[in-house]
N, C-alpha and C. Protein backbone atom coordinates (compact mmCIF):
# COMPACT_ATOMS: atom_id res chain seq x y z
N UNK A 1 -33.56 -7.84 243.56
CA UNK A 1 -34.56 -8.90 243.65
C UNK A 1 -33.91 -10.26 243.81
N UNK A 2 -32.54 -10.58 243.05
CA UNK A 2 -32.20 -12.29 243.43
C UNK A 2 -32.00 -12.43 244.57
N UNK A 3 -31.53 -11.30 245.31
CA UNK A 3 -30.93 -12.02 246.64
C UNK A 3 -31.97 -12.51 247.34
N UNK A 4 -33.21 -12.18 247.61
CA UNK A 4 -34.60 -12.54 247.92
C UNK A 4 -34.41 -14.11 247.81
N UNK A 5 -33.74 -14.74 246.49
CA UNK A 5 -34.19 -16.21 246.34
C UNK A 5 -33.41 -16.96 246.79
N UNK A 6 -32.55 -16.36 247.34
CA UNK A 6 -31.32 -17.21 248.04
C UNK A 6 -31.52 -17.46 248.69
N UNK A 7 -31.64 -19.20 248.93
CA UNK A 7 -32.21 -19.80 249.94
C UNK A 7 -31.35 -19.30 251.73
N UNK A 8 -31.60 -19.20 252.71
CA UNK A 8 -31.36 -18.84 254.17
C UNK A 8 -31.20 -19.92 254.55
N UNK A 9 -29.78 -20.76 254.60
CA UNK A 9 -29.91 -22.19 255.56
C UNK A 9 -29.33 -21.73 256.63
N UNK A 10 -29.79 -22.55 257.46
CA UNK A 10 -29.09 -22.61 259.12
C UNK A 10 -27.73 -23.54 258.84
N UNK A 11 -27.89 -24.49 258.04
CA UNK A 11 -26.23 -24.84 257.70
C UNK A 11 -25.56 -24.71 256.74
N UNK A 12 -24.30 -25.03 256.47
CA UNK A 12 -23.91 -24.46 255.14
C UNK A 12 -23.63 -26.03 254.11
N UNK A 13 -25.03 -25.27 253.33
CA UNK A 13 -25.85 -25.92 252.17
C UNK A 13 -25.03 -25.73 250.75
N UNK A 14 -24.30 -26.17 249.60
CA UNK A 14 -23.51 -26.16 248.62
C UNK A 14 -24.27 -25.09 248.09
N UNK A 15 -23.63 -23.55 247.74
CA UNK A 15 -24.67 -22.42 246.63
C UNK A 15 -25.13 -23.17 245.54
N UNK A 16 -24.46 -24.26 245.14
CA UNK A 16 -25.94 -24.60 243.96
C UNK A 16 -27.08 -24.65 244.40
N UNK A 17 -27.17 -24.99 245.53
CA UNK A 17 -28.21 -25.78 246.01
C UNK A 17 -29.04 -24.47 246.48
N UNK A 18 -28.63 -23.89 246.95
CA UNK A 18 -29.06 -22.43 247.79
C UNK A 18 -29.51 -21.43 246.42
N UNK A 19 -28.62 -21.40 245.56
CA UNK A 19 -28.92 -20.36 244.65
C UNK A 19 -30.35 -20.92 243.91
N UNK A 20 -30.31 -22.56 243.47
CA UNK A 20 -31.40 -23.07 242.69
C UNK A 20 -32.77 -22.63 243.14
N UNK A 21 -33.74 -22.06 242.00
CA UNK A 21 -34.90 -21.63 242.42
C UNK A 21 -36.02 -21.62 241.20
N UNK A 22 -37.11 -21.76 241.48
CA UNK A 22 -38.03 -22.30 240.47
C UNK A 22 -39.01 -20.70 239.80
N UNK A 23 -38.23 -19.86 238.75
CA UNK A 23 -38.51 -18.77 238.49
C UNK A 23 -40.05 -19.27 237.32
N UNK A 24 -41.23 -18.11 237.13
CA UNK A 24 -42.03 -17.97 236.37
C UNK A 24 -41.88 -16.90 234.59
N UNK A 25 -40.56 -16.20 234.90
CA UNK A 25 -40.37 -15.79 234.01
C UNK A 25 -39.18 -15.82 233.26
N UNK A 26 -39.46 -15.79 232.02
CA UNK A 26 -38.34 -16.30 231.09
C UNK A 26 -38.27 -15.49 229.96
N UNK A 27 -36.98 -15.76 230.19
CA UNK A 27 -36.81 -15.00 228.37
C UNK A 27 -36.64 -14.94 227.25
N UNK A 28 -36.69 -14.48 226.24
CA UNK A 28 -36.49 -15.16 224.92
C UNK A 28 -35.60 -15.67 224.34
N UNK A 29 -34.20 -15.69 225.32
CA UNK A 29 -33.16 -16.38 224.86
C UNK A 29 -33.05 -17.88 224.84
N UNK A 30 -32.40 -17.95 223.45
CA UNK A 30 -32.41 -19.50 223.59
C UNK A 30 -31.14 -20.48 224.14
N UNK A 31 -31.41 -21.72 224.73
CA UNK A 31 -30.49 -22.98 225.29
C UNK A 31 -30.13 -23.26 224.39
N UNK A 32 -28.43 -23.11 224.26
CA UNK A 32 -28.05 -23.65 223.16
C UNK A 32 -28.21 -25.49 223.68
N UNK A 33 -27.96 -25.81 222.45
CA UNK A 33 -28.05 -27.30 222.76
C UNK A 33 -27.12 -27.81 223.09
N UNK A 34 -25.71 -27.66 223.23
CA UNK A 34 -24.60 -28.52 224.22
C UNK A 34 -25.01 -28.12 225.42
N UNK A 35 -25.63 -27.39 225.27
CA UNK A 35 -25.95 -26.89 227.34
C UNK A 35 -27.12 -27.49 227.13
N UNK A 36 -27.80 -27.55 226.71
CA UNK A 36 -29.05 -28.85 226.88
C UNK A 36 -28.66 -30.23 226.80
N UNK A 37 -27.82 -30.24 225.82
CA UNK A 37 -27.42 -32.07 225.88
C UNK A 37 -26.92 -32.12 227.40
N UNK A 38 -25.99 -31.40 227.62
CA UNK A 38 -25.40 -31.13 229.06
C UNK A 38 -26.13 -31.20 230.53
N UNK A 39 -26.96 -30.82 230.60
CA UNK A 39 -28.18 -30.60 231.09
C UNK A 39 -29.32 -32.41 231.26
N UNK A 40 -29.29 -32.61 230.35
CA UNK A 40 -29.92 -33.92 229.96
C UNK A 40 -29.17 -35.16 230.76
N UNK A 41 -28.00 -34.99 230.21
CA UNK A 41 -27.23 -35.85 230.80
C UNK A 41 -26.39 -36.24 232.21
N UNK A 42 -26.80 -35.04 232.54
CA UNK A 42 -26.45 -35.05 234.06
C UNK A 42 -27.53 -35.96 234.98
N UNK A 43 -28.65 -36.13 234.02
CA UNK A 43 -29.38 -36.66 234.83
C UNK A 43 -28.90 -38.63 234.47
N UNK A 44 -28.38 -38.73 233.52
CA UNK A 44 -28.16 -40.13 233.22
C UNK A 44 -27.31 -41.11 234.35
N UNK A 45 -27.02 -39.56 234.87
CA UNK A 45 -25.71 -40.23 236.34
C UNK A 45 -26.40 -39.96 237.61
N UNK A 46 -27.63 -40.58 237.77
CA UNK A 46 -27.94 -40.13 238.98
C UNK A 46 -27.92 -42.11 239.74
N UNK A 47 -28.32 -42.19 240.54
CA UNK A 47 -28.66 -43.14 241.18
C UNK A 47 -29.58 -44.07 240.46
N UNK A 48 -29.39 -45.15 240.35
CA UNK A 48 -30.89 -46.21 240.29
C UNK A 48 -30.68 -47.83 240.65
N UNK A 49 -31.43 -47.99 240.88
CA UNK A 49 -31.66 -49.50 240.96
C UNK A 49 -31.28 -50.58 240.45
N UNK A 50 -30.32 -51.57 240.28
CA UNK A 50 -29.33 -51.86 239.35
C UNK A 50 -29.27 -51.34 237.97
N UNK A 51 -28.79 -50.15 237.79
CA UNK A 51 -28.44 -49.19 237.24
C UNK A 51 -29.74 -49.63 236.17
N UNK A 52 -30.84 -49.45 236.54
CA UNK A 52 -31.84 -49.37 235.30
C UNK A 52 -32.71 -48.28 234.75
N UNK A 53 -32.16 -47.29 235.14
CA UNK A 53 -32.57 -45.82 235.11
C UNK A 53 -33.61 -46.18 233.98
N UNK A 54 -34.60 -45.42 235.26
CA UNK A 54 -36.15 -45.92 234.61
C UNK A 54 -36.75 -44.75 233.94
N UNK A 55 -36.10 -43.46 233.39
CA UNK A 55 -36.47 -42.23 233.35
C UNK A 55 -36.23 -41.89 232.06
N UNK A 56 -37.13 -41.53 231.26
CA UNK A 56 -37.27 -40.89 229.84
C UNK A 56 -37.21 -39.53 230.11
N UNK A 57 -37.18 -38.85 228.74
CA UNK A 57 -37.57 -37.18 228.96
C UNK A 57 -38.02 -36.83 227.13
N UNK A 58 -38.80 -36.70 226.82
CA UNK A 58 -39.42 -35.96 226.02
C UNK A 58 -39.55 -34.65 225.76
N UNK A 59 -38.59 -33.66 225.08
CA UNK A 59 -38.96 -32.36 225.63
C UNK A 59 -39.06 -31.84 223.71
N UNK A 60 -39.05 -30.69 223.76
CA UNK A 60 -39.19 -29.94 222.96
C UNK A 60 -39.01 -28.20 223.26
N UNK A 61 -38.25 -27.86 221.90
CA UNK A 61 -38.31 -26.44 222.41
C UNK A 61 -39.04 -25.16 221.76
N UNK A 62 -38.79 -24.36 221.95
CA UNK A 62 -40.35 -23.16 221.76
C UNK A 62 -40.73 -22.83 220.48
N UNK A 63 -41.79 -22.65 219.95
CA UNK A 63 -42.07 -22.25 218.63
C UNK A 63 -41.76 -23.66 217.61
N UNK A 64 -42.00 -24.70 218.48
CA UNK A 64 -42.77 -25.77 217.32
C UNK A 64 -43.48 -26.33 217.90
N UNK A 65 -44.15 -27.59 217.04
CA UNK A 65 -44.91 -27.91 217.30
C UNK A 65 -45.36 -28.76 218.35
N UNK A 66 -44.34 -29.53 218.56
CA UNK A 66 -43.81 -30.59 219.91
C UNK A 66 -44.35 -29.32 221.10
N UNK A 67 -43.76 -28.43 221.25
CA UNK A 67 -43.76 -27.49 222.43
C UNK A 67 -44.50 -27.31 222.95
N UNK A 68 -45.66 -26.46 221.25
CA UNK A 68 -46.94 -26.24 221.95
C UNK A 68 -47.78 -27.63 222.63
N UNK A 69 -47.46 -28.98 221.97
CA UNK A 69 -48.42 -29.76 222.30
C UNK A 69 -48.52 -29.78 223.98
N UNK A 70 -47.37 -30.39 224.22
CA UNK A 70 -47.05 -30.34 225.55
C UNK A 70 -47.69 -28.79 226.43
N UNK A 71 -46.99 -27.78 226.43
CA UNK A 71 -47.90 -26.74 226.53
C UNK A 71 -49.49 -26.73 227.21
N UNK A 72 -49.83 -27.41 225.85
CA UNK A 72 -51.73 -27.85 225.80
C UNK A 72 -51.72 -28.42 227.02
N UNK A 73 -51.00 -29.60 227.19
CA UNK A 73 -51.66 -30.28 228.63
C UNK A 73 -51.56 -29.56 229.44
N UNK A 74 -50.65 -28.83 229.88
CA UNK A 74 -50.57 -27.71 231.19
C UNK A 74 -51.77 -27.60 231.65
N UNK A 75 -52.12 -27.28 233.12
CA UNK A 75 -53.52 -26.24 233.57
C UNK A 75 -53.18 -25.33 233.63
N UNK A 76 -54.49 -24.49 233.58
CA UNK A 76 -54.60 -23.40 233.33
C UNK A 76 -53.71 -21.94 234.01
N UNK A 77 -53.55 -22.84 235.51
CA UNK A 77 -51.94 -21.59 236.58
C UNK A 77 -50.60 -22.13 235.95
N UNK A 78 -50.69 -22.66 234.72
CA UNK A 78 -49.18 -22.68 234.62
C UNK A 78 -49.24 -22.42 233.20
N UNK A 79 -49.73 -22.33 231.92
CA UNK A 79 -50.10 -22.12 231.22
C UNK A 79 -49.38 -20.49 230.84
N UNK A 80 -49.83 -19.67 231.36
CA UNK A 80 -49.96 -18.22 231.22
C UNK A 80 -48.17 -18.03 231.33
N UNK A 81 -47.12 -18.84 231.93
CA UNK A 81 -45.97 -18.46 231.87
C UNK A 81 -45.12 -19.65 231.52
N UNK A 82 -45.89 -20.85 231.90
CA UNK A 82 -44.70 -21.99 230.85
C UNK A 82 -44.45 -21.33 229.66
N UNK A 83 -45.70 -21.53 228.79
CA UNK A 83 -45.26 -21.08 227.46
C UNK A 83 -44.45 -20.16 226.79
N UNK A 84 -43.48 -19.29 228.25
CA UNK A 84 -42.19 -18.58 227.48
C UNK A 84 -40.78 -19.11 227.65
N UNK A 85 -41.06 -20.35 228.81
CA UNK A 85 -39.55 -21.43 228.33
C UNK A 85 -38.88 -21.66 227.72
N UNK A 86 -38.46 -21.73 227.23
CA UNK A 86 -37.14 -22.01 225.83
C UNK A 86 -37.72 -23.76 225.67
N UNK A 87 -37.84 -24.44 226.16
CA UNK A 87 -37.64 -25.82 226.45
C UNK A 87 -38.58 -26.43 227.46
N UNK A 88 -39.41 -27.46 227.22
CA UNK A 88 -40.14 -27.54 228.20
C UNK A 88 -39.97 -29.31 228.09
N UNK A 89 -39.66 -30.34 229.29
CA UNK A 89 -39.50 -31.64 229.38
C UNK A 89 -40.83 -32.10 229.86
N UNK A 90 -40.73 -33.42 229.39
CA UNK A 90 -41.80 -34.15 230.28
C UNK A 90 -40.93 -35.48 230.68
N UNK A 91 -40.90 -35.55 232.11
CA UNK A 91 -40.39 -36.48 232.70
C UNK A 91 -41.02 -37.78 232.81
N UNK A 92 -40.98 -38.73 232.57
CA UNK A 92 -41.48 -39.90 232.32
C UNK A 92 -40.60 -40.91 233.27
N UNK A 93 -41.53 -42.20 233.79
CA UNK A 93 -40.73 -43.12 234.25
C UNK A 93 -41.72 -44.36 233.85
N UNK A 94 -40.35 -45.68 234.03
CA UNK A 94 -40.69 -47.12 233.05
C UNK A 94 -41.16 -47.81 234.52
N UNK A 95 -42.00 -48.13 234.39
CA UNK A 95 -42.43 -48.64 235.35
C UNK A 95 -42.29 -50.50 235.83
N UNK A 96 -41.97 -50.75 234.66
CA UNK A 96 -41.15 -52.29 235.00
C UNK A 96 -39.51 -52.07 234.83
N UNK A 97 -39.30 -53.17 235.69
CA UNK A 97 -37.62 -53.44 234.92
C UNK A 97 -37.31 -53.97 233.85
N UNK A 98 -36.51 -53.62 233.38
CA UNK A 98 -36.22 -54.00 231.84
C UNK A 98 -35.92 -55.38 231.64
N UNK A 99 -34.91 -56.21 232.69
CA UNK A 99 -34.57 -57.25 232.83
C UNK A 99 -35.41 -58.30 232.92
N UNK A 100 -36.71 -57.92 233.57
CA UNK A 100 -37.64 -58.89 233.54
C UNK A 100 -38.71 -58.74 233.73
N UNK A 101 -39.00 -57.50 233.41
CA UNK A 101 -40.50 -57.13 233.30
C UNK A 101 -41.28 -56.88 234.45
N UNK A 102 -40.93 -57.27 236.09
CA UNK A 102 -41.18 -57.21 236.89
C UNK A 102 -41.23 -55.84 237.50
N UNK A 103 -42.30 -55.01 238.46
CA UNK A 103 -42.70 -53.94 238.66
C UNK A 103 -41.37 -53.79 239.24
N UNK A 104 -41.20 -52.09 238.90
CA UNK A 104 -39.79 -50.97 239.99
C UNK A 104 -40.58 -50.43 240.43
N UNK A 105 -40.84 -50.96 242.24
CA UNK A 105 -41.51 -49.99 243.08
C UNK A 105 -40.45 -48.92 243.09
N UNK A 106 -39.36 -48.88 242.73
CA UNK A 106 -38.73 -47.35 242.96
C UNK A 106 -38.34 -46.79 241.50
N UNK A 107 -38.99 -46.74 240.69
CA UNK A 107 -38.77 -45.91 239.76
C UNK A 107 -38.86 -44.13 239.84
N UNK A 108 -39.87 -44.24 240.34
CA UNK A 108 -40.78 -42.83 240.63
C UNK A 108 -38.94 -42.35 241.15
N UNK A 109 -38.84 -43.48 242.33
CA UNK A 109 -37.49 -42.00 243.13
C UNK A 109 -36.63 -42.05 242.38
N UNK A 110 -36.37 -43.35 241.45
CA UNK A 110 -34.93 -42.97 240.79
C UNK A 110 -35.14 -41.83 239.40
N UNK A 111 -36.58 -41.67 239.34
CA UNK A 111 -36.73 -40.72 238.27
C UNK A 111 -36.59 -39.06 239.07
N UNK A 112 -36.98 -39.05 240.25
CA UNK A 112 -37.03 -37.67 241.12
C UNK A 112 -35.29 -37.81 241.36
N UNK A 113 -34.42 -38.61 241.51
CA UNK A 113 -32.95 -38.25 241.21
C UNK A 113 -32.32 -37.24 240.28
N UNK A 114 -32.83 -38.46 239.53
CA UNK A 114 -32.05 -37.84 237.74
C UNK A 114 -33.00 -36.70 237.68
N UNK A 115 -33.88 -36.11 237.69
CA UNK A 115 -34.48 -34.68 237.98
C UNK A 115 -33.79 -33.57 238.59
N UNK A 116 -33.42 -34.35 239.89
CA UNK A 116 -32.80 -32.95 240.77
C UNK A 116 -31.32 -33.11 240.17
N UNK A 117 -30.86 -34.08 239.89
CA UNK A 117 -29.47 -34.11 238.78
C UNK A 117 -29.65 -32.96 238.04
N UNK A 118 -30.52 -33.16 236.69
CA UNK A 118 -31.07 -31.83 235.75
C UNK A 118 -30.98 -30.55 236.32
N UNK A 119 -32.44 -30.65 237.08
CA UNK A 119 -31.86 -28.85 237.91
C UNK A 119 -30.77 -28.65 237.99
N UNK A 120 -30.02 -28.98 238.82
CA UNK A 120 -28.63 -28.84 239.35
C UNK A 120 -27.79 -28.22 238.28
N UNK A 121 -27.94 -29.44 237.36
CA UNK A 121 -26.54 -28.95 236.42
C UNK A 121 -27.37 -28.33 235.55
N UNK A 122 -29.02 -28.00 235.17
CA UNK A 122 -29.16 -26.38 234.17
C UNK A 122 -28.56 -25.26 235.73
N UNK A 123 -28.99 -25.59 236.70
CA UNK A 123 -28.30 -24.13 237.58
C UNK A 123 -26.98 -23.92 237.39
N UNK A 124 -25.86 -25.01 237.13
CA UNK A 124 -24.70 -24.45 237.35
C UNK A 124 -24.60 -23.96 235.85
N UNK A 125 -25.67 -23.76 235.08
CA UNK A 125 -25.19 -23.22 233.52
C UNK A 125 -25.90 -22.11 233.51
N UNK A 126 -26.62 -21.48 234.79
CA UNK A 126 -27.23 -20.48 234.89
C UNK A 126 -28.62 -20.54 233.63
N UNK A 127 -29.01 -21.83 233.82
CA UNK A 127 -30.28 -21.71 233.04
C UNK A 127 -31.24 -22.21 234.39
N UNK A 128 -32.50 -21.47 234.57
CA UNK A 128 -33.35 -21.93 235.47
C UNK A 128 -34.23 -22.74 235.29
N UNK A 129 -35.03 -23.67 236.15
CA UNK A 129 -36.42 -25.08 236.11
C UNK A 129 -37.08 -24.59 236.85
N UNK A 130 -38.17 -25.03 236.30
CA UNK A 130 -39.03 -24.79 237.30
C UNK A 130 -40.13 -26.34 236.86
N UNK A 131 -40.34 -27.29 237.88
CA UNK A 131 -40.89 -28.45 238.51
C UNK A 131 -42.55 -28.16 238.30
N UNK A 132 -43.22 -28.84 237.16
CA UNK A 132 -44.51 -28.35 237.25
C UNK A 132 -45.17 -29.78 237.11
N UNK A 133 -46.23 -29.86 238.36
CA UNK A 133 -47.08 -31.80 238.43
C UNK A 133 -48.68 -31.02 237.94
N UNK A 134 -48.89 -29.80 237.88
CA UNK A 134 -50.09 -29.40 236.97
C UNK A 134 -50.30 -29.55 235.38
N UNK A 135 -50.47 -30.63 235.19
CA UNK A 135 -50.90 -31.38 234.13
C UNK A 135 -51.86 -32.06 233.98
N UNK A 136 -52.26 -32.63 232.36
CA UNK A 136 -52.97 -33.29 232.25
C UNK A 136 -52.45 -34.78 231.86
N UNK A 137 -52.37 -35.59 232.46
CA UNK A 137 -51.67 -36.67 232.06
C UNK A 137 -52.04 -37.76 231.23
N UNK A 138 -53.32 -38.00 231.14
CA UNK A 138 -53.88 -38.53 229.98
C UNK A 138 -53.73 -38.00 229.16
N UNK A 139 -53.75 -36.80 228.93
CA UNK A 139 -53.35 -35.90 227.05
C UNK A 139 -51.98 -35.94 226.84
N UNK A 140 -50.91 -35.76 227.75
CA UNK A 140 -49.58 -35.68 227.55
C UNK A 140 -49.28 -37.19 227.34
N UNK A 141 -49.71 -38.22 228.11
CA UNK A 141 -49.49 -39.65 227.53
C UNK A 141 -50.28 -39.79 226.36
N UNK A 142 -50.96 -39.10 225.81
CA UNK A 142 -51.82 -39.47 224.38
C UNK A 142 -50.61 -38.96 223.27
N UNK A 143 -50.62 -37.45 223.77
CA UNK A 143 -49.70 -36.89 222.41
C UNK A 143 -48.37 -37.34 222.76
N UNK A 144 -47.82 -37.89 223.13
CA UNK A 144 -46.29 -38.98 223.54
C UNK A 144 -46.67 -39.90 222.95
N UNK A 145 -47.89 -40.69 222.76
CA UNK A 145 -48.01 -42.13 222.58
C UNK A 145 -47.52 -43.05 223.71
N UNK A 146 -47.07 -42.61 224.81
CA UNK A 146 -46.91 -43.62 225.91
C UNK A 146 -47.37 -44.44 226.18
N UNK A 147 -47.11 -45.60 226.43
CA UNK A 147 -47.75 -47.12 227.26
C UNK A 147 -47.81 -46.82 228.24
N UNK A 148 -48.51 -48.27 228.90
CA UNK A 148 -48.83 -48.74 229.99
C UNK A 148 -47.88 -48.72 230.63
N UNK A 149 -46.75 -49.10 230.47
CA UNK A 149 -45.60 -49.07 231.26
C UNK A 149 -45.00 -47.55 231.34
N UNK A 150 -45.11 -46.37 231.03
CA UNK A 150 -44.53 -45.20 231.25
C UNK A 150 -45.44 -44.40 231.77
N UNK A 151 -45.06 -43.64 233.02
CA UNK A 151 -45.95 -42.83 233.66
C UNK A 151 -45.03 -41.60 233.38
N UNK A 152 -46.06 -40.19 233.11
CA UNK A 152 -45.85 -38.81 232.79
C UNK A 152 -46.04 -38.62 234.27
N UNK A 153 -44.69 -37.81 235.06
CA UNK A 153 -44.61 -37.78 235.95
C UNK A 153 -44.69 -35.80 236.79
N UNK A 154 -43.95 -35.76 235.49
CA UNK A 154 -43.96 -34.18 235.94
C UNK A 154 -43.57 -33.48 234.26
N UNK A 155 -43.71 -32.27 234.47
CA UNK A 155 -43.09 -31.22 233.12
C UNK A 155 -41.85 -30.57 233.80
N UNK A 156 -40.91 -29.96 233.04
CA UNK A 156 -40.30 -28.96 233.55
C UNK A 156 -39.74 -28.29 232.74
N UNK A 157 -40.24 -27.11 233.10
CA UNK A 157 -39.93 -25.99 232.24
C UNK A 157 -38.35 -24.85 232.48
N UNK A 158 -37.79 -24.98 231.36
CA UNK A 158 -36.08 -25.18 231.10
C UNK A 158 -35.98 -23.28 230.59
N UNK A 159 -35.13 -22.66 231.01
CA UNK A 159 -34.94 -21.44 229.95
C UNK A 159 -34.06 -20.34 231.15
N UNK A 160 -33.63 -18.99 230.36
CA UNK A 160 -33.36 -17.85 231.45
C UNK A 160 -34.24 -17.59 231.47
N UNK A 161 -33.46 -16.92 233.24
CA UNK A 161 -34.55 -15.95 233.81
C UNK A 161 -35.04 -14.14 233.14
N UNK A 162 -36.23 -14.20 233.47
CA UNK A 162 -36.50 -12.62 233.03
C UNK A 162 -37.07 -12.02 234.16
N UNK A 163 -37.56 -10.85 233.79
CA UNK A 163 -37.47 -9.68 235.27
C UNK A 163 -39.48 -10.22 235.20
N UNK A 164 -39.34 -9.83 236.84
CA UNK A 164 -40.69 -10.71 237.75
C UNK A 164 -41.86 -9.23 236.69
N UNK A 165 -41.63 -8.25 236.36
CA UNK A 165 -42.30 -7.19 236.40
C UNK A 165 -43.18 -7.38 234.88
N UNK A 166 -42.98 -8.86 233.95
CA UNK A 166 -43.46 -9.36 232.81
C UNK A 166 -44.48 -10.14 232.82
N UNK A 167 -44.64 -10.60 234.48
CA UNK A 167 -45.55 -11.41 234.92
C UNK A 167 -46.61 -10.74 235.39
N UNK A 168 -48.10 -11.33 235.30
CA UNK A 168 -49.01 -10.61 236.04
C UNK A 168 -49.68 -11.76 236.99
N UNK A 169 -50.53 -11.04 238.01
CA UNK A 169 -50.57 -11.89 238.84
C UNK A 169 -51.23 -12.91 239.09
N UNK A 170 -51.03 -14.26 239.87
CA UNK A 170 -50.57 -13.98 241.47
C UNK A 170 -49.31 -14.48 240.77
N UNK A 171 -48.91 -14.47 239.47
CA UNK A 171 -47.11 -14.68 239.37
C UNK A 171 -46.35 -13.79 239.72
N UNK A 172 -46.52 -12.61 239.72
CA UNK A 172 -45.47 -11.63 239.66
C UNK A 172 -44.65 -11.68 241.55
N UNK A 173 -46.25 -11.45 242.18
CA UNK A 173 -46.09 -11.38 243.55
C UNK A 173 -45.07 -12.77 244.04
N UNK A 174 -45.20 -13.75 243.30
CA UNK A 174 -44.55 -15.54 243.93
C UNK A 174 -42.98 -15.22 243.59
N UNK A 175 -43.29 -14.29 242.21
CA UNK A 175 -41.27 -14.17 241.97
C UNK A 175 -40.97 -13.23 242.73
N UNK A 176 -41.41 -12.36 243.34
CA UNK A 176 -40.39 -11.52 244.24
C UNK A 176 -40.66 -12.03 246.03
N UNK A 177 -41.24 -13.00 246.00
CA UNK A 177 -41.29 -13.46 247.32
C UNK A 177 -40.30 -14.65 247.89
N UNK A 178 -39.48 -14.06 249.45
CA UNK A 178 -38.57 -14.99 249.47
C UNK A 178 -38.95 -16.47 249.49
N UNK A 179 -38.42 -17.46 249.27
CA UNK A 179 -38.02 -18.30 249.40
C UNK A 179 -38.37 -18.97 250.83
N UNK A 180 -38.89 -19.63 251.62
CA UNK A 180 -39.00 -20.53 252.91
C UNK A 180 -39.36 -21.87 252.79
N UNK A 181 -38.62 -22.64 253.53
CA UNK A 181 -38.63 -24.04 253.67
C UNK A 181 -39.08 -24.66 255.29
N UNK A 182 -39.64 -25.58 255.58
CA UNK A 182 -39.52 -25.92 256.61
C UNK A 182 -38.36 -26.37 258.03
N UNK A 183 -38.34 -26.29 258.98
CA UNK A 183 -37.34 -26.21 259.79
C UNK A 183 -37.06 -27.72 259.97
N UNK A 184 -36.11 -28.13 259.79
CA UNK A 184 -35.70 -29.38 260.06
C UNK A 184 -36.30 -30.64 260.81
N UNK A 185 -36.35 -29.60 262.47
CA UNK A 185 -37.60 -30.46 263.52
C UNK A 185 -38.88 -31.31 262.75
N UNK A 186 -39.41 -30.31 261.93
CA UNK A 186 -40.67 -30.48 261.06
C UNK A 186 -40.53 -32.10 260.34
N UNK A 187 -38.80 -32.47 259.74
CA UNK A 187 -39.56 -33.93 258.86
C UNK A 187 -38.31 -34.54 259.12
N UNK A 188 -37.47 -33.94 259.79
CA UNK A 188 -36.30 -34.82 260.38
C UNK A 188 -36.85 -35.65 261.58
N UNK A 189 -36.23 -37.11 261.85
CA UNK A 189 -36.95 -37.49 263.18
C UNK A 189 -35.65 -38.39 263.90
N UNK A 190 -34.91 -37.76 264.78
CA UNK A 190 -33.75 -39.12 264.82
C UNK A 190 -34.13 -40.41 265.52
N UNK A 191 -33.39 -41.48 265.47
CA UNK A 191 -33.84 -42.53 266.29
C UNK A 191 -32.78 -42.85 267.00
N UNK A 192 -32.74 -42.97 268.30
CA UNK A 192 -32.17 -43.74 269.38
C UNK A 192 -32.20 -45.19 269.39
């Protein structure tokens, strides 16, 4: 079944990048926490805007109470298999600059950096993410206590993988299905 998720590039794409894939099932093993601090912090080195990395993370891990809250906001198609994550984040971004209070129209991307940072380095620890924007974001900014200035941007759910055959459906069918991306033509555009 993994080889299925291995991404098929037409060029040659770094195997992190190729191997990384957004699984629904997980198992009961737990992230130790240097591989989570590890994990965390990869994202602290990503790119930003005079270095004002606008990106929080709130997470919690399984079987307390933090977990389930977060959890709660989920909808209802993600629900049925977040909740066996080891670890589940909520990605947050500051929506002013710190320096002067003035709006970061680019927070959002420097927070989608330090994200794909995260993936990256839980993949090279062989722990899998999976990227979930099905939320409720008024409840997850309630039980955070978040301001005005922090937007709940995404969840992501942190843990190993487990076998697709724990899932029922339409999950089971999404984990054993390959992998396709669009062809380059599609959102590449060069300019002359």
């Amino acid at each position: 079944m993994e080889h299925i998720k291995i991404a098929n590039t037409k060029h040659d794409v770094l195997d992190l990048i190729k191997n990384r894939w957004s699984p629904r099932s997980f198992s009961d093993k737990v992230i130790p926490e240097n591989d989570l601090n590890t994990i965390l912090e990869a994202a602290a080195w990503a790119a930003s805007a005079n270095n004002e990395q606008p990106w929080q993370y709130f997470y919690a891990s399984k079987n307390n109470e933090g977990f389930a809250k977060i959890a709660d906001s989920l909808f209802k198609g993600n629900k049925p298999w977040a909740q066996h994550a080891d670890v589940l984040i909520v990605a947050v971004a500051r929506k002013t600059f710190e320096a002067n209070q003035t709006e970061n129209t680019v927070a959002l991307h420097d927070l989608g950096m330090a994200n794909a940072h995260l993936l990256l380095q839980a993949s090279a620890l062989n722990i899998y993410s999976h990227m979930i924007g099905g939320f409720d974001k008024a409840k997850i900014s309630e039980t955070l206590g978040l301001t005005e200035n922090q937007e709940a941007v995404a969840v992501i759910a942190l843990g190993y993988r487990d076998e697709a055959e724990k899932l029922q459906e339409p999950f089971k069918t999404r984990e054993v299905t390959p992998r396709v991306r669009k062809p380059l033509n599609e959102f590449v555009f060069p300019q002359n």
